[in-house]
Protein backbone atom coordinates (compact mmCIF):
# COMPACT_ATOMS: atom_id res chain seq x y z
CA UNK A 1 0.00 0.00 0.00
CA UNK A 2 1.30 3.75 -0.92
CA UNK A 3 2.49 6.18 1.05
CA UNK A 4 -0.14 8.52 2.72
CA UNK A 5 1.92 11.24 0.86
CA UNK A 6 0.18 9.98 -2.68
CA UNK A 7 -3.13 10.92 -0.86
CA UNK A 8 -2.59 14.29 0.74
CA UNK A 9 -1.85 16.60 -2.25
CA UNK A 10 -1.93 20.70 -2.15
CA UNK A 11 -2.51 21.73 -5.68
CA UNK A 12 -5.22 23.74 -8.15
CA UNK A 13 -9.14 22.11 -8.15
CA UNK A 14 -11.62 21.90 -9.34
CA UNK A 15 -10.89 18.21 -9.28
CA UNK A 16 -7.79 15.69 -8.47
CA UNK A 17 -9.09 13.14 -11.33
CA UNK A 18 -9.59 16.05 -14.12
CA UNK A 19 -6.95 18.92 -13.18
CA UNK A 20 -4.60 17.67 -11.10
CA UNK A 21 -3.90 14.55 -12.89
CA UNK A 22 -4.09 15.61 -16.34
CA UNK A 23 -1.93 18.28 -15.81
CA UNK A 24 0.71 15.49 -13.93
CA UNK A 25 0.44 13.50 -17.02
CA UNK A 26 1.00 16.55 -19.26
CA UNK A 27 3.79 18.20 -17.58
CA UNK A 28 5.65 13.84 -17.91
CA UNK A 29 4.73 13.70 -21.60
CA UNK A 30 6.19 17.64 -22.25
CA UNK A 31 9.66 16.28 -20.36
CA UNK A 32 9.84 13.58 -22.35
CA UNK A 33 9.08 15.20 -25.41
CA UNK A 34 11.39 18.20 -26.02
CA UNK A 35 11.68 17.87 -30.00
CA UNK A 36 7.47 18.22 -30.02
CA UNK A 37 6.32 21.47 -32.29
CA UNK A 38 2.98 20.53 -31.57
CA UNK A 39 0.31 18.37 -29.07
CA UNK A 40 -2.40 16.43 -29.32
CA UNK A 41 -4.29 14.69 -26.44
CA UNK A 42 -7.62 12.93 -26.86
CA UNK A 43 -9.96 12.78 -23.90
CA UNK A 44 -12.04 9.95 -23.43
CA UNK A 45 -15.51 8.71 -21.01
CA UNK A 46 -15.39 10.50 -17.88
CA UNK A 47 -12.53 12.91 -18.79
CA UNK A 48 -14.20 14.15 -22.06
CA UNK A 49 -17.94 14.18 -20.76
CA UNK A 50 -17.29 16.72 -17.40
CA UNK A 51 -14.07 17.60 -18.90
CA UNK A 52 -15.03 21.42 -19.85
CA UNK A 53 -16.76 21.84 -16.55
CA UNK A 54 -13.84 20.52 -14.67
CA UNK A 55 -11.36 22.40 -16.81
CA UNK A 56 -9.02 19.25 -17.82
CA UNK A 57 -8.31 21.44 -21.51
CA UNK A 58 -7.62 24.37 -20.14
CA UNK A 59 -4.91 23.01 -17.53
CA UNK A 60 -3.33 20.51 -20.07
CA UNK A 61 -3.14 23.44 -22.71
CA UNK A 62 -1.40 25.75 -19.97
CA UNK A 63 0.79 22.78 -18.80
CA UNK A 64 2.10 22.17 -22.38
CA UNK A 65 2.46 25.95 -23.41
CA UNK A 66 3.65 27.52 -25.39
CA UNK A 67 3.14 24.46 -28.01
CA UNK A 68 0.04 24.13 -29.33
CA UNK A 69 -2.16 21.80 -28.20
CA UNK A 70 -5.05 20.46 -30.15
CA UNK A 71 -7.90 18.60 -27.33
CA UNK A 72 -9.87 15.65 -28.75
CA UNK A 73 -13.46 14.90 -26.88
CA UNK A 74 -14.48 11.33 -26.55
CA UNK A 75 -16.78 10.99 -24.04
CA UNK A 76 -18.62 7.89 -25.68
CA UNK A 77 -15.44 6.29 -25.42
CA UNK A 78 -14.49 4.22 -22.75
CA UNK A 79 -11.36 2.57 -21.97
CA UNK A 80 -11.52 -0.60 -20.02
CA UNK A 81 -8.66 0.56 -17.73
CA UNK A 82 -10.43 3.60 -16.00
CA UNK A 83 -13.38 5.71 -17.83
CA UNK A 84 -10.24 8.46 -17.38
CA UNK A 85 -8.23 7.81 -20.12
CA UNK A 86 -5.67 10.28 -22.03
CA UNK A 87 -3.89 9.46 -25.37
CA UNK A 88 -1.18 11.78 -25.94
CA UNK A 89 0.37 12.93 -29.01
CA UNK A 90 3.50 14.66 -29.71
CA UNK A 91 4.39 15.97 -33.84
CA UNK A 92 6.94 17.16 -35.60
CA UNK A 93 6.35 20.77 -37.49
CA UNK A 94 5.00 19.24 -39.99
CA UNK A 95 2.96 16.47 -38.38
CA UNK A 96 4.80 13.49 -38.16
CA UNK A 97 3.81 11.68 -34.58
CA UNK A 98 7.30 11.62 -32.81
CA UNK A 99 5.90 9.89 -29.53
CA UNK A 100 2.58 8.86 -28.33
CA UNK A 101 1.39 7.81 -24.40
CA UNK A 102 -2.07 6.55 -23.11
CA UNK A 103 -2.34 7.38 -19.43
CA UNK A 104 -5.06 7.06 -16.83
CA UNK A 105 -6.25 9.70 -14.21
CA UNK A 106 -7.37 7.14 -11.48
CA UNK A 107 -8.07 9.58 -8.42
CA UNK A 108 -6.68 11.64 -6.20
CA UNK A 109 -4.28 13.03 -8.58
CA UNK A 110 -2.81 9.80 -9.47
CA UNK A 111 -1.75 8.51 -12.53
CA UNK A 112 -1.08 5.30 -13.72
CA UNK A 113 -0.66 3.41 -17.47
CA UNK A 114 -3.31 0.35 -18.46
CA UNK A 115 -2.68 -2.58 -17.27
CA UNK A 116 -0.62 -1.06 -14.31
CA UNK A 117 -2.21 -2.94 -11.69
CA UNK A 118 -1.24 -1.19 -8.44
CA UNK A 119 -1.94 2.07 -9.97
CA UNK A 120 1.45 2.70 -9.52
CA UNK A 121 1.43 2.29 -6.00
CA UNK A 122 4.99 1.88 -3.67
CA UNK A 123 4.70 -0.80 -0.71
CA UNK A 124 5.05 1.53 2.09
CA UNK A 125 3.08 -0.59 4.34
CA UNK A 126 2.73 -4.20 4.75
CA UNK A 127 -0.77 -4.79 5.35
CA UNK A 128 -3.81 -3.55 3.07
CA UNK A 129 -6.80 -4.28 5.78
CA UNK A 130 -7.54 -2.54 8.75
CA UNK A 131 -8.64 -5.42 10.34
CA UNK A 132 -4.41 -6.68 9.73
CA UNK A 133 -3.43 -3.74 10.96
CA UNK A 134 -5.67 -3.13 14.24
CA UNK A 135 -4.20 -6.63 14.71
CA UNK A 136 -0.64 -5.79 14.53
CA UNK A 137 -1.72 -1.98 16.80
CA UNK A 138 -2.85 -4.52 19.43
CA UNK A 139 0.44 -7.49 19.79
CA UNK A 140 2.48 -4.40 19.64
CA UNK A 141 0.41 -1.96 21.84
CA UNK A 142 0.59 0.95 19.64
CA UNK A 143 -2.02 3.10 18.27
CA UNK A 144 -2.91 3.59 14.57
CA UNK A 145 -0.85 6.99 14.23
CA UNK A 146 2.14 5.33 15.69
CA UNK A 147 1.45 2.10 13.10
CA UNK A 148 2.04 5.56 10.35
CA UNK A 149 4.77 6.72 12.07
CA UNK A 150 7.02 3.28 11.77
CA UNK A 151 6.28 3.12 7.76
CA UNK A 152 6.41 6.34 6.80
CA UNK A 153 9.36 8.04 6.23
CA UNK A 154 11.02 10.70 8.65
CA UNK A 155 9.68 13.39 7.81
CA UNK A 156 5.80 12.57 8.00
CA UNK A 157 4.75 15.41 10.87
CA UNK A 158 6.63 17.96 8.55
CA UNK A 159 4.67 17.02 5.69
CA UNK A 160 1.84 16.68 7.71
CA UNK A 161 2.20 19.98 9.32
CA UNK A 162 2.72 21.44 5.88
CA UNK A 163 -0.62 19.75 4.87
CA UNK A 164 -2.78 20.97 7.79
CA UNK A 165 -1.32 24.49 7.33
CA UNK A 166 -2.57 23.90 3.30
CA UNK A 167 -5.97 23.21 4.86
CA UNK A 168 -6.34 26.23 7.35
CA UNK A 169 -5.14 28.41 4.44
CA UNK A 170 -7.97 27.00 2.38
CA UNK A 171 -10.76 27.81 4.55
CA UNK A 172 -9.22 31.42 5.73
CA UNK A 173 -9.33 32.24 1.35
CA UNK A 174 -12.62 30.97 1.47
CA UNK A 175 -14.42 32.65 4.33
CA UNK A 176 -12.96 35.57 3.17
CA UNK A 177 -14.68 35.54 -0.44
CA UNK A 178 -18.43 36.71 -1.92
CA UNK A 179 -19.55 36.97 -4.74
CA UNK A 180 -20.43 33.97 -7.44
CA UNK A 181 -18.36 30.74 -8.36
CA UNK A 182 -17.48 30.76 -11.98
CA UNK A 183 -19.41 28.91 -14.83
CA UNK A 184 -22.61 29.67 -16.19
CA UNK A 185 -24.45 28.38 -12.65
CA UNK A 186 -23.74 31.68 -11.06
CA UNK A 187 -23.54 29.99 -7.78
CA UNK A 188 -23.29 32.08 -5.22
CA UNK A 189 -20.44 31.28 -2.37
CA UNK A 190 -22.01 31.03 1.17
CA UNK A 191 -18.81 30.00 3.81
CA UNK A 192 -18.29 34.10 4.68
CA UNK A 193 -22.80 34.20 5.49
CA UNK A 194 -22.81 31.05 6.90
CA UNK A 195 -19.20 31.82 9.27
CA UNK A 196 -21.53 35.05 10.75
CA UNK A 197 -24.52 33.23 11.81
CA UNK A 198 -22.35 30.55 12.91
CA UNK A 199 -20.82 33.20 15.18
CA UNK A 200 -24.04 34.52 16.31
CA UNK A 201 -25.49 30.68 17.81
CA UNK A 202 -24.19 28.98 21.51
CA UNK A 203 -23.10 25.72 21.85
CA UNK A 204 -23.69 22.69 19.49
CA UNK A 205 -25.33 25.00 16.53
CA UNK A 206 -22.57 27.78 16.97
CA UNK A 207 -20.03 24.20 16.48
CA UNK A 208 -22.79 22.68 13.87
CA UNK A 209 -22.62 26.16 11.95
CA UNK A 210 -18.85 26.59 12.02
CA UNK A 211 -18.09 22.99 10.55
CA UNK A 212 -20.74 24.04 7.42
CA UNK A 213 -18.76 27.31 6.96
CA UNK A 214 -15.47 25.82 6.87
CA UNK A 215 -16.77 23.17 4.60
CA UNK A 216 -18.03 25.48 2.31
CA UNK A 217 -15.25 27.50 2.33
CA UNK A 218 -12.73 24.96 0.98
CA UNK A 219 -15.39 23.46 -1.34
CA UNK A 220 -15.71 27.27 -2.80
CA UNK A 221 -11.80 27.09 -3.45
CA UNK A 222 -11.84 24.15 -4.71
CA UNK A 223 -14.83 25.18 -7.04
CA UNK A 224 -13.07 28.25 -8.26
CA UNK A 225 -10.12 26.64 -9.23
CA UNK A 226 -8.27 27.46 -6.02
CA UNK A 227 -5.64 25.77 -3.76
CA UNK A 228 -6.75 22.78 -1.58
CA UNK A 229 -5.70 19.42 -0.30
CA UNK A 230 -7.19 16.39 -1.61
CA UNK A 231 -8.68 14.58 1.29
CA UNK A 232 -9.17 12.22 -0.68
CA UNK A 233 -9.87 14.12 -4.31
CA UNK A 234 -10.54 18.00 -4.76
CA UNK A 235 -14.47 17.06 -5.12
CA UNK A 236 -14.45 16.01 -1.25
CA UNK A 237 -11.70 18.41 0.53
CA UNK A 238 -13.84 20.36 2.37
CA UNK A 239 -14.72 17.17 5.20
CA UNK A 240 -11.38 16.65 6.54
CA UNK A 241 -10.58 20.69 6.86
CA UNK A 242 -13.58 21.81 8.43
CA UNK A 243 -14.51 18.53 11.04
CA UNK A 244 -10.64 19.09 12.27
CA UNK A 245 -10.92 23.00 12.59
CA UNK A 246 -14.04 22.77 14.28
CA UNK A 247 -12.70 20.56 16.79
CA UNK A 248 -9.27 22.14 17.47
CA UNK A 249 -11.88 25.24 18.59
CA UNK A 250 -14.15 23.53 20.43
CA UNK A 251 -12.03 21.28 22.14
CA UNK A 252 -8.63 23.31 22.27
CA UNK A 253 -6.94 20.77 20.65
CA UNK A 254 -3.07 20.44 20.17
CA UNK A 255 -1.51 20.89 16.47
CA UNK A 256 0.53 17.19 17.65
CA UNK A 257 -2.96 15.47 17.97
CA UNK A 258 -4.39 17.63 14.73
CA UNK A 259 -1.29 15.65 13.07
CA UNK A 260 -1.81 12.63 14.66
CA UNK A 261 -5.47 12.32 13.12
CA UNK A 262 -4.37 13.51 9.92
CA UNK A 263 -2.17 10.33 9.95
CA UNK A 264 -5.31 8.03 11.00
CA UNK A 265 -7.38 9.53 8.54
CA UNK A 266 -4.60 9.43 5.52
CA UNK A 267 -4.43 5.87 6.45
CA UNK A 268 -7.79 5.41 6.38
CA UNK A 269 -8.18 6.84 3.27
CA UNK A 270 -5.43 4.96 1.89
CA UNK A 271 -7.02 1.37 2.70
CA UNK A 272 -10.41 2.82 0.28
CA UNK A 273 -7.79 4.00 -2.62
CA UNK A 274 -6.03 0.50 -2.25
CA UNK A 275 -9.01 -2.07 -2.21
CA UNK A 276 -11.78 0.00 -4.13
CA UNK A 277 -11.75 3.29 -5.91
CA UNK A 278 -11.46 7.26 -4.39
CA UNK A 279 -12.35 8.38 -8.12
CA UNK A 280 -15.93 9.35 -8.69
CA UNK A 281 -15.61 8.65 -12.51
CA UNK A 282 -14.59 5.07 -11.61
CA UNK A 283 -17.78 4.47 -8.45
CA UNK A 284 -19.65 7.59 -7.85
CA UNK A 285 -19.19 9.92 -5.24
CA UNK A 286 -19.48 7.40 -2.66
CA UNK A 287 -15.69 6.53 -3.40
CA UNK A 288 -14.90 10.56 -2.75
CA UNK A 289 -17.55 12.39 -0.15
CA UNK A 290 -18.16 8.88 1.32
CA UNK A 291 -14.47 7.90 1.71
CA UNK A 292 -13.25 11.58 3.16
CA UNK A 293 -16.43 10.99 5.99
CA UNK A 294 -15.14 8.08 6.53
CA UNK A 295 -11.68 9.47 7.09
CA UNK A 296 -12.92 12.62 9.16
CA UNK A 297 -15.27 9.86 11.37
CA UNK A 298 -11.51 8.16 11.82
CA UNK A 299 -10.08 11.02 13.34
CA UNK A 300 -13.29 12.27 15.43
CA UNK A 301 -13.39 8.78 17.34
CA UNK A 302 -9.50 9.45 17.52
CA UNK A 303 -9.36 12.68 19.00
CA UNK A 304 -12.23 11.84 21.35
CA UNK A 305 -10.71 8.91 22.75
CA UNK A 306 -12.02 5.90 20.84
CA UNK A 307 -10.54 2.33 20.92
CA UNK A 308 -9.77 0.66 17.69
CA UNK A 309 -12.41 -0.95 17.63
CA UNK A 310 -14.49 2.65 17.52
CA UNK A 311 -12.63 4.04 15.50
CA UNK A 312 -13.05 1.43 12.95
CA UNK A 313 -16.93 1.58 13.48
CA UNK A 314 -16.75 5.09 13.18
CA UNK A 315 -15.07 4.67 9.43
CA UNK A 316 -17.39 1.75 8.50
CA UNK A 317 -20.70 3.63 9.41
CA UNK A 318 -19.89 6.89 7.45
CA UNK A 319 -18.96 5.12 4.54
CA UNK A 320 -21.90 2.57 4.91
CA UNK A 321 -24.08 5.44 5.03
CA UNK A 322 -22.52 6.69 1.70
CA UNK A 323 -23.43 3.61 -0.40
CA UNK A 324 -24.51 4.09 -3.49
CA UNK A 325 -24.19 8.10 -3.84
CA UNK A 326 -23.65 8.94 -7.76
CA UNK A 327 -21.67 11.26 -8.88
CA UNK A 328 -23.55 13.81 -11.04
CA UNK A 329 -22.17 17.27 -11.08
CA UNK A 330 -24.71 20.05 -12.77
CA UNK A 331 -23.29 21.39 -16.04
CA UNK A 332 -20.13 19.47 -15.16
CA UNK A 333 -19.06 21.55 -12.26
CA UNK A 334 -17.95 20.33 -9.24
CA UNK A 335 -20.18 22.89 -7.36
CA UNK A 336 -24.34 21.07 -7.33
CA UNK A 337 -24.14 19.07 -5.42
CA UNK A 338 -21.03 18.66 -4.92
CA UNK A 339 -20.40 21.59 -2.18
CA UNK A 340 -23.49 20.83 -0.30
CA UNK A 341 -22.50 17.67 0.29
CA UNK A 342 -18.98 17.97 1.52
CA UNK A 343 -20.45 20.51 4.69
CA UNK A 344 -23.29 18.22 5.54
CA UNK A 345 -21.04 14.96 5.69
CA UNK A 346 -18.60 16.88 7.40
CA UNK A 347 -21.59 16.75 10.48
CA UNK A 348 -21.94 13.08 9.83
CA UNK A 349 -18.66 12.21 10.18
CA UNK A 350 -18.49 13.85 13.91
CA UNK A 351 -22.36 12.00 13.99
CA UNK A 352 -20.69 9.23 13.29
CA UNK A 353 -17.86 9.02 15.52
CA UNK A 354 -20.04 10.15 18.40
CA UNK A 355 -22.44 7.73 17.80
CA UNK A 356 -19.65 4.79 18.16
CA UNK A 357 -18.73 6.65 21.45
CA UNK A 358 -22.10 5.11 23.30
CA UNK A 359 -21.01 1.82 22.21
CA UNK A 360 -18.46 -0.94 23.72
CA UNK A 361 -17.05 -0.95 19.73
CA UNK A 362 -19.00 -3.99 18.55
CA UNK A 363 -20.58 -4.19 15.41
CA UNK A 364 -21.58 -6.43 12.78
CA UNK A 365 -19.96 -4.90 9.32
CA UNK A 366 -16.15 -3.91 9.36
CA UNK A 367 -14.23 -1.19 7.59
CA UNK A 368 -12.89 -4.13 5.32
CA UNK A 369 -16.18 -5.37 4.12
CA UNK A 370 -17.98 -2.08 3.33
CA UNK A 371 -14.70 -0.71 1.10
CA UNK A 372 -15.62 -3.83 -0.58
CA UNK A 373 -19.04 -3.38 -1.22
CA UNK A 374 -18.25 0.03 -2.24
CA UNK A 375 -16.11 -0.93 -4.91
CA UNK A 376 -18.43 -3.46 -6.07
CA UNK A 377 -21.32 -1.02 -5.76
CA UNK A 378 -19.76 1.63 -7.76
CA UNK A 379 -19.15 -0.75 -10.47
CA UNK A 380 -22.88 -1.78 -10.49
CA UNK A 381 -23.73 1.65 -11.14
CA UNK A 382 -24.54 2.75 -14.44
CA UNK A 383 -22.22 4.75 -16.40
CA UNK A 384 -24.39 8.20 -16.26
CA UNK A 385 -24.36 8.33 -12.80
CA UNK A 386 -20.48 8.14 -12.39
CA UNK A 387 -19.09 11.40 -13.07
CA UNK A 388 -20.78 12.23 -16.62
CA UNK A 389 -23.17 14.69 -16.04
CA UNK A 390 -25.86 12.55 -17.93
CA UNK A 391 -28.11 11.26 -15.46
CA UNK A 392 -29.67 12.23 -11.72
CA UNK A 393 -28.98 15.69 -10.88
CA UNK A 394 -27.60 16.68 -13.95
CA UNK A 395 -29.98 15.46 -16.53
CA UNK A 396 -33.20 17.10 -14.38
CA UNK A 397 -31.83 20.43 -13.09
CA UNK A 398 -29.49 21.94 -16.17
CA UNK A 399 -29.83 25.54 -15.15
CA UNK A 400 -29.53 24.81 -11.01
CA UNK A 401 -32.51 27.43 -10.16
CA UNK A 402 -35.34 26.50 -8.69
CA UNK A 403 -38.83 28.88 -8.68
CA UNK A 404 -41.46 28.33 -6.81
């Protein structure tokens, strides 16, 4: 299994799977191709269909300038590798193909080539099940941050550190924004309105009201193109973010433990990416929103004092409750629903880990066995619903206003 480094990435959104990796793939085939007057890169299933929305031409074309670049849409083709497939061309001046690549945008940012079946994963860790590795916590007595600790290299809590500060950043940018998202939804940001009221309430609703704000606020970054972590993708970054800033208030909670759950919760993350799918064009948005709630439930139970045992409930009941969620952005945009549901997870996941607070730890469905049935879920679903912008959502609300 991969190091939790390959999870946690700061870079541009909208999204990990149609910026991010694209413009990975394009800056590899530009070094590789210095002689190249000229590009060509064909899009294809997922990539092409949301592709405009998501701005996948755009970055490539900036990533390979200042060559042309000529983009090819193929959304009703799709590779059997990952719907995300890229075929790049590079040509002489006058149009001879000098070198050619087909690359996959699996997730997260990641890359990989077909047939690659680790998705280029490195075997940081030995185990790929929580259940092995909650074993191997226990004969050692260590907890799951210190399980991180002994596989990753030395300087985890610096990275770390430098990821958490990428967060906070994130949602300060966003609070601090009005105005409307771009695209031709005109959807209006809410973190800044949402932050006041939030300000205004006691208690749980004043907490409750500052975890939507700082949701929203990263989701609005990563919406507009701007800087966030992927926790796991840019689609789902605003969970992690605003359930850890919420509780660091509320709870005046050290940066070390802050770092300590970001650990749990990359780990956690890591075991979805490794036995299912974190990339909504691959198993809906179950494999994204789902997987970061069940990431932020990690690191709730964590930082409230759960056992392992809780603290793998608290992972297996936010992504059980995420079954089946498609992934069907309005217009292409990772802003309806997209946004919404990143704050109101956020809430579940603390839901979540509360809820497996009352309990001894039991339960009847581990971590293990739901990532299954994720993966195998999101395969079941039909194409439309995974990342295309041709079915749910999408196909019934093109202009996202309601009138009553």
């Amino acid at each position: 299994m991969d190091s939790l480094k390959e999870l946690y990435k700061l870079g541009n959104g909208p999204s990990s799977s149609h910026t991010m990796g694209p413009q990975k793939a394009a800056r590899l085939f530009r070094e590789r191709t210095p002689s190249a007057a000229r590009y060509r890169v064909t899009l294809y299933g997922s990539l092409a269909a949301t592709g405009k929305g998501h701005l996948t031409d755009w970055i490539i074309e900036e990533t390979l300038k200042p060559l042309p670049t000529d983009i090819v849409w193929k959304a009703d083709v799709v590779k059997p590798f990952h719907t995300n497939g890229m075929y790049f061309e590079a040509l002489s001046e006058q149009g001879e193909l000098i070198d050619l690549w087909e690359v996959y945008s699996v997730g997260g940012g990641t890359i990989a080539e077909a047939g690659q079946n680790d998705r280029g994963a490195r075997n940081v860790y030995p185990h790929t099940k929580l259940m092995d590795i909650m074993r191997y916590c226990r004969e050692e007595n260590i907890e799951l941050w210190e399980y991180v600790e002994r596989h990753e290299d030395e300087d985890l809590w610096p990275f770390l550190k430098d990821i958490w500060q990428g967060m906070c950043e994130s949602i300060e940018s966003g609070l601090g924004k009005t105005g409307v998202l771009p695209g031709s939804l005109k959807y209006p940001r809410k973190a800044k309105s949402f932050f006041k009221k939030a300000r205004l309430q006691s208690k749980r609703l004043r907490s409750t009201g500052m975890t939507f704000a700082y949701a929203l606020a990263v989701s609005e970054e990563n919406g507009s193109g701007g800087r966030v972590v992927t926790a796991p993708t840019c689609g789902s970054a605003g969970l992690v973010p605003a359930v850890l800033r919420s509780l660091k208030e509320e709870y005046d909670i050290s940066e070390d433990e802050i770092l300590r759950a970001l650990a749990i919760g990359g780990l956690v993350g890591n075991l979805v990416k490794e036995n299912a799918s974190i990339s909504g064009a691959e198993v809906g948005c179950q494999g994204e929103v789902g997987t970061a709630c069940a990431m932020a439930a990690a690191m709730t139970a964590y930082l409230f004092g759960g056992t392992l045992s809780q603290i793998d409930y608290a992972a297996e009941m936010a992504l059980e409750h995420h079954l089946g969620m498609t992934c069907d952005p309005i217009g292409g945009y990772v802003q309806v629903p997209c946004i919404e549901r990143n704050a109101v997870s956020a809430v579940r996941a603390i839901n979540a880990a509360e809820y497996t607070l009352f309990t001894d730890g039991e339960h009847c469905i581990s971590f293990d066995q739901v990532v299954v049935t994720m993966g195998e879920t999101g395969r079941d679903l039909k194409c439309g619903y995974k990342e295309t912008s041709l079915a749910g959502l999408a196909k019934y609300t093109p202009d996202c206003r309601f009138q009553l």
